[in-house]
N, C-alpha and C. Protein backbone atom coordinates (compact mmCIF):
# COMPACT_ATOMS: atom_id res chain seq x y z
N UNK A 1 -3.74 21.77 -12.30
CA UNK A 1 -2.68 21.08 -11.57
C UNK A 1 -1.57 22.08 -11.25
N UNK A 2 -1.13 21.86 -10.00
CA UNK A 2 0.48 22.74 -9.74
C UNK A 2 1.42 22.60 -10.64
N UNK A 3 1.98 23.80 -10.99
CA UNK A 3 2.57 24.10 -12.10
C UNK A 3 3.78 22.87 -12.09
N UNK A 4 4.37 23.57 -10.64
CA UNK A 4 5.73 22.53 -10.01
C UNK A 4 5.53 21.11 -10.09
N UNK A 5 4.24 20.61 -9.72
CA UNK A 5 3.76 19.28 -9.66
C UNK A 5 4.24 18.41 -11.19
N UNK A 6 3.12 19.29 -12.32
CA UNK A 6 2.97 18.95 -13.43
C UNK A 6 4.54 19.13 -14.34
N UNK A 7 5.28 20.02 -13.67
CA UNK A 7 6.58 19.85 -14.11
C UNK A 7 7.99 18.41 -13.49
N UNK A 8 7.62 18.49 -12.58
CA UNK A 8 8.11 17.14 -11.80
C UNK A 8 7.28 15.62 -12.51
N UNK A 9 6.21 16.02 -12.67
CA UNK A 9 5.81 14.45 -13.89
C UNK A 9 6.40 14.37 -15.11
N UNK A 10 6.45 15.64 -15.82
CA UNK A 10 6.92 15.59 -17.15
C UNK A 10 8.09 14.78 -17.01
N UNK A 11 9.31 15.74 -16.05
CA UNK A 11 10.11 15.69 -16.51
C UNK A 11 10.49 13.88 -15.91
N UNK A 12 9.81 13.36 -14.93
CA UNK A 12 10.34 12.02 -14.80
C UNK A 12 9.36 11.05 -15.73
N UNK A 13 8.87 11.49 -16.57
CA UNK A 13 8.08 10.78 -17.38
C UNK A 13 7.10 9.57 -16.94
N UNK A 14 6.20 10.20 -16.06
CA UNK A 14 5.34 9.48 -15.38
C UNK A 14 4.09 10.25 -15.82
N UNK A 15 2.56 9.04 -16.40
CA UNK A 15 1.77 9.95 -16.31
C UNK A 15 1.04 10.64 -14.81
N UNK A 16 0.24 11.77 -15.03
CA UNK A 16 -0.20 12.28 -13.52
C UNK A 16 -2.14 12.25 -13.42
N UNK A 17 -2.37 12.56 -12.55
CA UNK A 17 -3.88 12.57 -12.26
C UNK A 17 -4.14 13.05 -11.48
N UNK A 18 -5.00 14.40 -11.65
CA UNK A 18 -5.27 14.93 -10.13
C UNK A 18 -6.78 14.98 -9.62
N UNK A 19 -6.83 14.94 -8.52
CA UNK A 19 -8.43 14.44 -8.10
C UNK A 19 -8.44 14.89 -6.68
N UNK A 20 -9.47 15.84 -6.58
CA UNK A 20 -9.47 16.68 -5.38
C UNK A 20 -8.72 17.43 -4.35
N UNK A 21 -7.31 17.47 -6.10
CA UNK A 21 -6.28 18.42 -5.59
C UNK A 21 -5.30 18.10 -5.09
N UNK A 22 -5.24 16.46 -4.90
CA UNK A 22 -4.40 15.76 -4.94
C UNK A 22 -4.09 15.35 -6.20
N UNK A 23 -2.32 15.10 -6.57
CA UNK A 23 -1.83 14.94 -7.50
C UNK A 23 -1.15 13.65 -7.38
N UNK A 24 -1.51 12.77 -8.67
CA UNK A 24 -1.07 11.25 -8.15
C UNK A 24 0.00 11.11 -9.62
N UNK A 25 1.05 10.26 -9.33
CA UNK A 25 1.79 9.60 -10.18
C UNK A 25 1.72 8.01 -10.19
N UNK A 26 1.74 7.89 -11.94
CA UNK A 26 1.73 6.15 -11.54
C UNK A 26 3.19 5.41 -12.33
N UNK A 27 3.85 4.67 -11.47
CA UNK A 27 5.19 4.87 -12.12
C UNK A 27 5.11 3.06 -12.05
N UNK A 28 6.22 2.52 -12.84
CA UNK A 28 6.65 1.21 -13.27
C UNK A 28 7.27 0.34 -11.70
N UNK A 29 6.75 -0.71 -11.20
CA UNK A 29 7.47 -1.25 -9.73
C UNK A 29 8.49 -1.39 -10.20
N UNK A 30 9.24 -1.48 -11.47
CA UNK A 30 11.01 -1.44 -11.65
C UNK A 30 11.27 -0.24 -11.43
N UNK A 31 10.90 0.87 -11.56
CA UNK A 31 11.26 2.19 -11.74
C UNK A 31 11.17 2.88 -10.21
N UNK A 32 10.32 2.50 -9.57
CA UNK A 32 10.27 2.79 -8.17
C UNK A 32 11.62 3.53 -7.36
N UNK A 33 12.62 2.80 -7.15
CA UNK A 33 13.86 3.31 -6.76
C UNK A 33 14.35 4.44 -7.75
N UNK A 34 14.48 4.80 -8.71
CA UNK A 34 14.97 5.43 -9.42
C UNK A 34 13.80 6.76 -9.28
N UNK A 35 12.52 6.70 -9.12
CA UNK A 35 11.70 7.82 -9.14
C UNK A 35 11.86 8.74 -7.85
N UNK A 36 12.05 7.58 -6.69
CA UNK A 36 12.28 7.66 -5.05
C UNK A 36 13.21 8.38 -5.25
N UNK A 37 14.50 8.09 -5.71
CA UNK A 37 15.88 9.32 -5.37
C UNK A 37 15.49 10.19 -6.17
N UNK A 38 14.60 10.27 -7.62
CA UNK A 38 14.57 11.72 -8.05
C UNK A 38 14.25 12.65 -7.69
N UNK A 39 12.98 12.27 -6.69
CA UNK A 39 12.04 13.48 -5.93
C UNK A 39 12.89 13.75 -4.92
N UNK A 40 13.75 12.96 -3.91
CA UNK A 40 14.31 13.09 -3.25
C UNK A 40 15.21 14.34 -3.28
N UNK A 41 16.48 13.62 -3.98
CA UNK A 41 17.63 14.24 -4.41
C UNK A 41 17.61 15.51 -5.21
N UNK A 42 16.64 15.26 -6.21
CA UNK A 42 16.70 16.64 -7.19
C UNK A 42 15.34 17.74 -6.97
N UNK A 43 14.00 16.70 -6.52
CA UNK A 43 12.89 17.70 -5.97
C UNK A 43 13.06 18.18 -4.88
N UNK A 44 13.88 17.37 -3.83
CA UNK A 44 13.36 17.53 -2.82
C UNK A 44 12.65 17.48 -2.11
N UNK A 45 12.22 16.00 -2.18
CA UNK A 45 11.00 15.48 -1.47
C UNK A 45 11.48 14.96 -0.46
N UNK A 46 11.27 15.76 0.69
CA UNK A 46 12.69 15.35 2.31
C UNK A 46 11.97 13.89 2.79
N UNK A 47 11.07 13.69 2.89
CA UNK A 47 10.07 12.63 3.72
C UNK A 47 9.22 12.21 2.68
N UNK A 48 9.04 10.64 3.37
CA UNK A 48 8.55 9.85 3.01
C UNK A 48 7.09 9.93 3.78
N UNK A 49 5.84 10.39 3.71
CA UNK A 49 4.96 10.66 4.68
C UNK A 49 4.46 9.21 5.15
N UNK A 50 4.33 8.39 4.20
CA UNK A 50 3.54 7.21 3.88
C UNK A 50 3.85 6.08 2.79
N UNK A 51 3.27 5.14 2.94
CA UNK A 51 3.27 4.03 2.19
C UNK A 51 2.25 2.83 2.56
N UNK A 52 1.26 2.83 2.01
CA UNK A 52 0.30 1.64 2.06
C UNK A 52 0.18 1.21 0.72
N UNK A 53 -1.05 -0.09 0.42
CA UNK A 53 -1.38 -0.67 -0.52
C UNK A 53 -2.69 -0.54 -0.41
N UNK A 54 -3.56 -0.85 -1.69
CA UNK A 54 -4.81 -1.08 -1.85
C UNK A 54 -4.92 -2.25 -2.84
N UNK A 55 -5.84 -3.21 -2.31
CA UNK A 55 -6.06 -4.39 -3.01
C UNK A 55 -7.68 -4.00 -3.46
N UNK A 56 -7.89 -4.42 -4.84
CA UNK A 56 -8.59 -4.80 -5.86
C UNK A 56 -9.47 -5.84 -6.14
N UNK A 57 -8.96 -7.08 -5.50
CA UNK A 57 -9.60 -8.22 -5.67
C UNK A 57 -11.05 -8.19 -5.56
N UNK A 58 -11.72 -8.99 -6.68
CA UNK A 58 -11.11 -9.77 -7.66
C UNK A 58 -10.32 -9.46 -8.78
N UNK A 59 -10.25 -8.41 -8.99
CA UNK A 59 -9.65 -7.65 -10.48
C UNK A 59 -8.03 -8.28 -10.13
N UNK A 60 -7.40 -8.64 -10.79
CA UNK A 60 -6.29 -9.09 -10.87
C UNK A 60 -4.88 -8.42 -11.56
N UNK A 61 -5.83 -7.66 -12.76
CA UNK A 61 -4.42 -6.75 -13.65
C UNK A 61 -4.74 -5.50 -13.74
N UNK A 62 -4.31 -4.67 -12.65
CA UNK A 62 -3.67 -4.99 -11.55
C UNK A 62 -4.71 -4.85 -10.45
N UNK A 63 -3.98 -5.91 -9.48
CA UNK A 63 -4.81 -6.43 -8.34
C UNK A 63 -4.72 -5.43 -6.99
N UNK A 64 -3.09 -4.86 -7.09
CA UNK A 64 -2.71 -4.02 -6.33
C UNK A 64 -2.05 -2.78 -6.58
N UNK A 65 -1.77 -2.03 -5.52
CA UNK A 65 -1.80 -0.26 -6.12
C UNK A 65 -0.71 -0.37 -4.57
N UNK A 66 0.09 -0.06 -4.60
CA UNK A 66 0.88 -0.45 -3.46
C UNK A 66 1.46 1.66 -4.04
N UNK A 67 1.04 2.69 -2.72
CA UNK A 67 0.86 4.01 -2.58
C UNK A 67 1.81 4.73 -1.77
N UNK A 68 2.18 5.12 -2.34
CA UNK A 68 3.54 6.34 -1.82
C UNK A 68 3.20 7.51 -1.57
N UNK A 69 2.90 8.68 -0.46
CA UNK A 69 2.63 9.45 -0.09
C UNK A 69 4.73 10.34 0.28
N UNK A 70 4.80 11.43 -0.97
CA UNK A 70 6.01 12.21 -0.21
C UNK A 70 5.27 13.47 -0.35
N UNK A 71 6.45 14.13 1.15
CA UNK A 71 5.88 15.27 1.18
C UNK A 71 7.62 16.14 0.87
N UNK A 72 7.60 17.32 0.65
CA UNK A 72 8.27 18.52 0.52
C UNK A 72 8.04 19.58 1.52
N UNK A 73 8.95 19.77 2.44
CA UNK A 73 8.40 20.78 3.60
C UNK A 73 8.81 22.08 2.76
N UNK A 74 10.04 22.17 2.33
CA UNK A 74 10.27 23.63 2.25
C UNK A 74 9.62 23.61 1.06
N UNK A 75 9.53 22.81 -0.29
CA UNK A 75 8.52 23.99 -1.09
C UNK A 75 6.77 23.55 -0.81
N UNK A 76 6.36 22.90 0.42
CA UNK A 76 5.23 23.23 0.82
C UNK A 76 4.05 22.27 -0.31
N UNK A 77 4.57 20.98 -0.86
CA UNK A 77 4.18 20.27 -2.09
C UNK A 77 4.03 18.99 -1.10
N UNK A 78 2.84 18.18 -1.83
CA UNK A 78 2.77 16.72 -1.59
C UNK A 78 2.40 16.01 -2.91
N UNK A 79 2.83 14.76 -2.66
CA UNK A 79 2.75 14.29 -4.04
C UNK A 79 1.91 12.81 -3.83
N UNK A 80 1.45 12.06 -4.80
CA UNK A 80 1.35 10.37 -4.04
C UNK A 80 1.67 9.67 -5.72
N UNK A 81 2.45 8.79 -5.29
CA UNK A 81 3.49 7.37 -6.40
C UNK A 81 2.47 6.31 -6.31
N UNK A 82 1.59 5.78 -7.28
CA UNK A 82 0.84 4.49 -7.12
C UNK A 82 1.94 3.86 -8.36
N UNK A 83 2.29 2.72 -7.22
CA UNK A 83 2.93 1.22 -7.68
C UNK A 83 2.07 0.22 -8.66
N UNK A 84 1.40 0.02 -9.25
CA UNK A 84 0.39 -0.78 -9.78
C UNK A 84 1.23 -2.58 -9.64
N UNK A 85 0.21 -3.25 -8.79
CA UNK A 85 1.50 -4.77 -9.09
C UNK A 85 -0.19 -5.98 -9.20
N UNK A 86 0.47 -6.84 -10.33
CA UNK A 86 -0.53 -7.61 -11.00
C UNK A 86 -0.54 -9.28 -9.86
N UNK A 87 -1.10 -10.29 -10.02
CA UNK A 87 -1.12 -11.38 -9.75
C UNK A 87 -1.46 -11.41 -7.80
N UNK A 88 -1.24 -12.97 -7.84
CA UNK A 88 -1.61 -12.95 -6.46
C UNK A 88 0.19 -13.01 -5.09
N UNK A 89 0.79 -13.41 -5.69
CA UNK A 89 2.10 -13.08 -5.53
C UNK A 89 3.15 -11.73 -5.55
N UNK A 90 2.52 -10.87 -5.40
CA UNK A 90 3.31 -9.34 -6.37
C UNK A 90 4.88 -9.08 -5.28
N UNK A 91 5.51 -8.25 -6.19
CA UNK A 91 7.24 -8.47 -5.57
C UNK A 91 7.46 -7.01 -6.36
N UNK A 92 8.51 -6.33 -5.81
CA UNK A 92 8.80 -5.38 -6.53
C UNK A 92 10.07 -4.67 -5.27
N UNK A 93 11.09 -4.40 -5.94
CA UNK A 93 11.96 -3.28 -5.12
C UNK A 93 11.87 -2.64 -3.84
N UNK A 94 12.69 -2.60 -2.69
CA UNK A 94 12.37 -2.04 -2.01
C UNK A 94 13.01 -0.20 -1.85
N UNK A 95 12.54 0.74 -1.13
CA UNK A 95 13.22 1.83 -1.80
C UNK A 95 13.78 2.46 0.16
N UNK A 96 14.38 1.18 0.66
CA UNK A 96 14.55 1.63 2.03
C UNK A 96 15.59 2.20 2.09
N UNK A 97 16.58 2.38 1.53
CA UNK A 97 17.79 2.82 1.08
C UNK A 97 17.88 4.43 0.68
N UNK A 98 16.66 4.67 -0.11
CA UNK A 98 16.10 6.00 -0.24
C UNK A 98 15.59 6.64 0.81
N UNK A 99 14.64 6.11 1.08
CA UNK A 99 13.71 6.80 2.56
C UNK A 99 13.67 5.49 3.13
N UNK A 100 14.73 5.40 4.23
CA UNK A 100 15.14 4.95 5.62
C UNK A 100 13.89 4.39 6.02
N UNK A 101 12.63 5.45 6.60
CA UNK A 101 11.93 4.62 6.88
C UNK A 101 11.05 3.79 6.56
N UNK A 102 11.02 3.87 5.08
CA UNK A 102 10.29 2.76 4.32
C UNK A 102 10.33 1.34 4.65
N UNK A 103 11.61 1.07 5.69
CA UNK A 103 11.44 -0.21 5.95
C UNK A 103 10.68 -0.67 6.56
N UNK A 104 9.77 0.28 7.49
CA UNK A 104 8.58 -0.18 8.49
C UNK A 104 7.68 -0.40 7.76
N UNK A 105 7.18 0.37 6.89
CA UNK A 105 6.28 0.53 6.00
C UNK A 105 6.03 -0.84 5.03
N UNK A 106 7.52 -1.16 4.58
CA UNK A 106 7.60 -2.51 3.69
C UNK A 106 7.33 -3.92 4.13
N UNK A 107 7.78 -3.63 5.76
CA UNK A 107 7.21 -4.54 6.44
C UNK A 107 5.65 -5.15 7.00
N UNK A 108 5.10 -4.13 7.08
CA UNK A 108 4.05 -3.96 7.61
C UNK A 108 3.56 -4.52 5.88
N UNK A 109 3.60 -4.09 4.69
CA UNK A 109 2.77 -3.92 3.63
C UNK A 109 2.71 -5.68 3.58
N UNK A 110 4.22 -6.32 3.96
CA UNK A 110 4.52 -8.11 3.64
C UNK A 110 3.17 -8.85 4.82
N UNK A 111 3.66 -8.41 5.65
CA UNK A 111 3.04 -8.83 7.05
C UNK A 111 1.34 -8.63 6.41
N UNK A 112 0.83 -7.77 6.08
CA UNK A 112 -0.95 -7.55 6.27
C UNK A 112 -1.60 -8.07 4.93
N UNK A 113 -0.40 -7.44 3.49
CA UNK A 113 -1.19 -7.76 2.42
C UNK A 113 -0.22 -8.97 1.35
N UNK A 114 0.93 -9.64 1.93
CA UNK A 114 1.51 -10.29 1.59
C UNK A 114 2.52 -9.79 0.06
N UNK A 115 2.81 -8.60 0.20
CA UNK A 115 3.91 -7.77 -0.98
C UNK A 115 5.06 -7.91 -0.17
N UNK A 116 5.35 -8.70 -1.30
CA UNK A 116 7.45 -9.08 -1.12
C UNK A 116 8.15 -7.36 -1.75
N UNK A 117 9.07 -7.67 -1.05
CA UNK A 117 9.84 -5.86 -1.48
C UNK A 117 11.63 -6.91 -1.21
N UNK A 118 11.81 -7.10 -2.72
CA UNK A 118 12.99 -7.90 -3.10
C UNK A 118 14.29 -7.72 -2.52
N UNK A 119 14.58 -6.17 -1.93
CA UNK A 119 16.04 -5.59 -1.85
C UNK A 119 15.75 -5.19 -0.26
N UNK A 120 14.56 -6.40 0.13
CA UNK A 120 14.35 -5.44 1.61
C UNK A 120 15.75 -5.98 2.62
N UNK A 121 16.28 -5.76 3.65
CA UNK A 121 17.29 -6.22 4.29
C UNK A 121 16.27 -7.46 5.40
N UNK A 122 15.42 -6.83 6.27
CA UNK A 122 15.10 -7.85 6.81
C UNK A 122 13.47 -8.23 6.66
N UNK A 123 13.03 -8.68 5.79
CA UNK A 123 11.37 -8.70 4.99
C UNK A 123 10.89 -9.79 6.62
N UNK A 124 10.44 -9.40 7.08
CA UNK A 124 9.48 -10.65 8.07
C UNK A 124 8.28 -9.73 8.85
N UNK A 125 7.65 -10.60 9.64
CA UNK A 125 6.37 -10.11 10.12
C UNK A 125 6.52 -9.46 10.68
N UNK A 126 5.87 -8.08 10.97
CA UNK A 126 5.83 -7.12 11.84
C UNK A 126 4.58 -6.38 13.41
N UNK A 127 3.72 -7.12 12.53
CA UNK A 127 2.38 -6.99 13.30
C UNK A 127 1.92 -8.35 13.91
N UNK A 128 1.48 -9.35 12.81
CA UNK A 128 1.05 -11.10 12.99
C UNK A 128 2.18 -11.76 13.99
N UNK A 129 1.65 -12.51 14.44
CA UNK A 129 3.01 -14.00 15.38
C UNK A 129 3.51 -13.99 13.76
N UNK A 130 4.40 -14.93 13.76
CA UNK A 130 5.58 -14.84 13.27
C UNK A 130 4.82 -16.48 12.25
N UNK A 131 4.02 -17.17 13.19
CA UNK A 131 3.46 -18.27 12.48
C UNK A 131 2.57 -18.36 11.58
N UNK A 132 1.61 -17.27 12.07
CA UNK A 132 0.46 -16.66 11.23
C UNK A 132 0.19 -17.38 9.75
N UNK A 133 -1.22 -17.56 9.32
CA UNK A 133 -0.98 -18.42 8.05
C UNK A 133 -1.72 -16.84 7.35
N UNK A 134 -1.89 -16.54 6.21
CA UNK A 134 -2.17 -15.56 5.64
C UNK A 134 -1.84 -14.12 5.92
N UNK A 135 -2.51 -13.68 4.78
CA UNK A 135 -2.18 -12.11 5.34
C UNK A 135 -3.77 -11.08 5.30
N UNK A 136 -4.08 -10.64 6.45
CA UNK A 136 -4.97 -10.34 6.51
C UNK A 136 -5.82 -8.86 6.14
N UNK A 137 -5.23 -8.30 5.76
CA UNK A 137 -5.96 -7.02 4.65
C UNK A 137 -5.98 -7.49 2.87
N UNK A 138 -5.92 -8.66 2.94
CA UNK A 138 -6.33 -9.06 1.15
C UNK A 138 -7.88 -8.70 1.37
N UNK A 139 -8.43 -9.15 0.65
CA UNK A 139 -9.45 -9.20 0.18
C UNK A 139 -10.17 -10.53 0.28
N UNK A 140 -9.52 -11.26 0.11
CA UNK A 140 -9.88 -12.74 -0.24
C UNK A 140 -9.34 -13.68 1.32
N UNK A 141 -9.34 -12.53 2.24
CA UNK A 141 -8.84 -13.44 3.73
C UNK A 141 -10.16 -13.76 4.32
N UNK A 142 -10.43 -14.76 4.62
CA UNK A 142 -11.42 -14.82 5.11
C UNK A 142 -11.92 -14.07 6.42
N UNK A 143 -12.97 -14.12 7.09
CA UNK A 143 -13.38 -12.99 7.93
C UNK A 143 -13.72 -13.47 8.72
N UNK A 144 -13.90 -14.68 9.48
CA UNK A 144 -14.36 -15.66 10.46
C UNK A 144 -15.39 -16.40 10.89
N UNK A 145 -15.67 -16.43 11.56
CA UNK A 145 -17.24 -17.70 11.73
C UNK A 145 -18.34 -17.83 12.12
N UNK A 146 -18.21 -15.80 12.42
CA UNK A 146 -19.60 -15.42 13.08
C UNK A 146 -20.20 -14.80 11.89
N UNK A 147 -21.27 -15.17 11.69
CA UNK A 147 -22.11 -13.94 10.53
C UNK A 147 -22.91 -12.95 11.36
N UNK A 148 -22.84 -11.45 10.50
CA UNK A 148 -22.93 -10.50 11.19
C UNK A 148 -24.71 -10.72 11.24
N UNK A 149 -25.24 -10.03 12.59
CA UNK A 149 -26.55 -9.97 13.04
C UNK A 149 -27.12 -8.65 12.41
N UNK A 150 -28.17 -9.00 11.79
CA UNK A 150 -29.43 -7.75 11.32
C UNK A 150 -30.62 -8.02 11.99
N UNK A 151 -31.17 -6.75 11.81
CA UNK A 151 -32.96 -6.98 12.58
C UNK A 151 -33.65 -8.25 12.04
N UNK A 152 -33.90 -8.34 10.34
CA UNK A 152 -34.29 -9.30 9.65
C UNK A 152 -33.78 -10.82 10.19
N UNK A 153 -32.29 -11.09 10.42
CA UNK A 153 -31.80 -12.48 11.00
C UNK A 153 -31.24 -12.50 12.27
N UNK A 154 -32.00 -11.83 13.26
CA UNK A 154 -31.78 -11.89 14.29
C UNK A 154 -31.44 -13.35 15.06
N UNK A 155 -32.83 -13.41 14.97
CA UNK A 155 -33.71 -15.04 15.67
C UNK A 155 -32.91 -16.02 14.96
N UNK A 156 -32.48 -16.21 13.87
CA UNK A 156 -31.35 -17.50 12.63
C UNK A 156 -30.77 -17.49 13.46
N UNK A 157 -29.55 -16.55 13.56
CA UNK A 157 -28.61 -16.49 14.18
C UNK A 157 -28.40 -17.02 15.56
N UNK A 158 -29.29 -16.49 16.21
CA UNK A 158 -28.81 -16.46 18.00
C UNK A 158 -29.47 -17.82 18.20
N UNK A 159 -30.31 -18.72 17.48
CA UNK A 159 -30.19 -20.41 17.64
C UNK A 159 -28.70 -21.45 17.11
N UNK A 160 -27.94 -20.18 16.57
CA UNK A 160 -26.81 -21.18 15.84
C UNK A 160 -25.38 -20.30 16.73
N UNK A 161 -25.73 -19.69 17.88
CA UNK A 161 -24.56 -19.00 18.39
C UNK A 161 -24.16 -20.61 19.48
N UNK A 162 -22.85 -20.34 19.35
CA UNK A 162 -22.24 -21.61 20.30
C UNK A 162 -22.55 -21.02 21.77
N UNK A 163 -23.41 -21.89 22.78
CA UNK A 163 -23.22 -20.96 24.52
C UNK A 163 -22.20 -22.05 24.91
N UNK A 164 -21.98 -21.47 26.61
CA UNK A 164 -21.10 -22.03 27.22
C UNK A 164 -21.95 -22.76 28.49
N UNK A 165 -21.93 -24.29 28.02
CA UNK A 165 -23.04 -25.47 29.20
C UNK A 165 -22.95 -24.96 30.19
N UNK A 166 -24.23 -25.32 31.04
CA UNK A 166 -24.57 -24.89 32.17
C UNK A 166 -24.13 -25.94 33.28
């Protein structure tokens, strides 16, 4: 592991993991803001590169991994923050205040995988109508009403496709 890396975990007391040279931190969703200005302010982590989630389901504890990608231009370092958040409801801090543009990011994460971000200023849909019932990168969203066609169920299928009367 990078020396700098493995010294930036110690010292914020996060454990680390590295895996194909990427170096991951997994920090507390209370702690989130407080980790955000450390790299910031004292590493120097100028940008926020990223922020997505990954859902788990069915696994539930934890269900979600909600992923922080910063980068460091001048010392030439990237890092990634996994959020771990449990249940089907998950909520946790927002860190838009830190990196500005996290608010797109927080939005987008409410809007697709349904993660509340508590301190967000304006939390609403960003992608979906505004009416939209679910959120559609869970796991558990349903996928719609066509079942997909194979060689084997060709012929099933294309007797149960709806046509349009002649």
């Amino acid at each position: 592991m990078n020396k700098t890396l493995e010294k930036i975990a110690a010292e914020l007391g996060l454990p680390a993991h590295e895996y194909a040279g990427q170096v991951s931190l997994t920090a507390a969703p209370e702690a989130i803001v407080e980790v955000a200005t450390a790299l910031k302010k004292k590493h120097k982590f100028e940008m926020l590169a990223s922020q997505t989630a990954v859902d788990y389901w069915p696994q539930t504890e934890p269900r979600y991994h909600v992923v922080y990608q910063f980068t460091s231009v001048s010392k030439k370092l990237r890092l990634e923050v996994r959020v771990p958040l449990a249940g089907n409801d998950p909520e946790m801090p927002s860190i838009h205040e830190v990196y500005p543009n996290a608010n797109w990011y927080e939005r987008e994460l409410f809007d697709m995988f349904g993660i509340r971000f508590s301190t967000h200023p304006d939390l609403r849909r960003i992608l979906m109508p505004f009416d939209w019932q679910g959120h559609p990168l869970r796991k558990d969203y349903p996928l719609g009403y066509e079942e997909v066609e194979f060689s084997f169920n060709f012929e099933e299928i294309e007797l149960r496709k709806p046509r349009p009367k002649e």
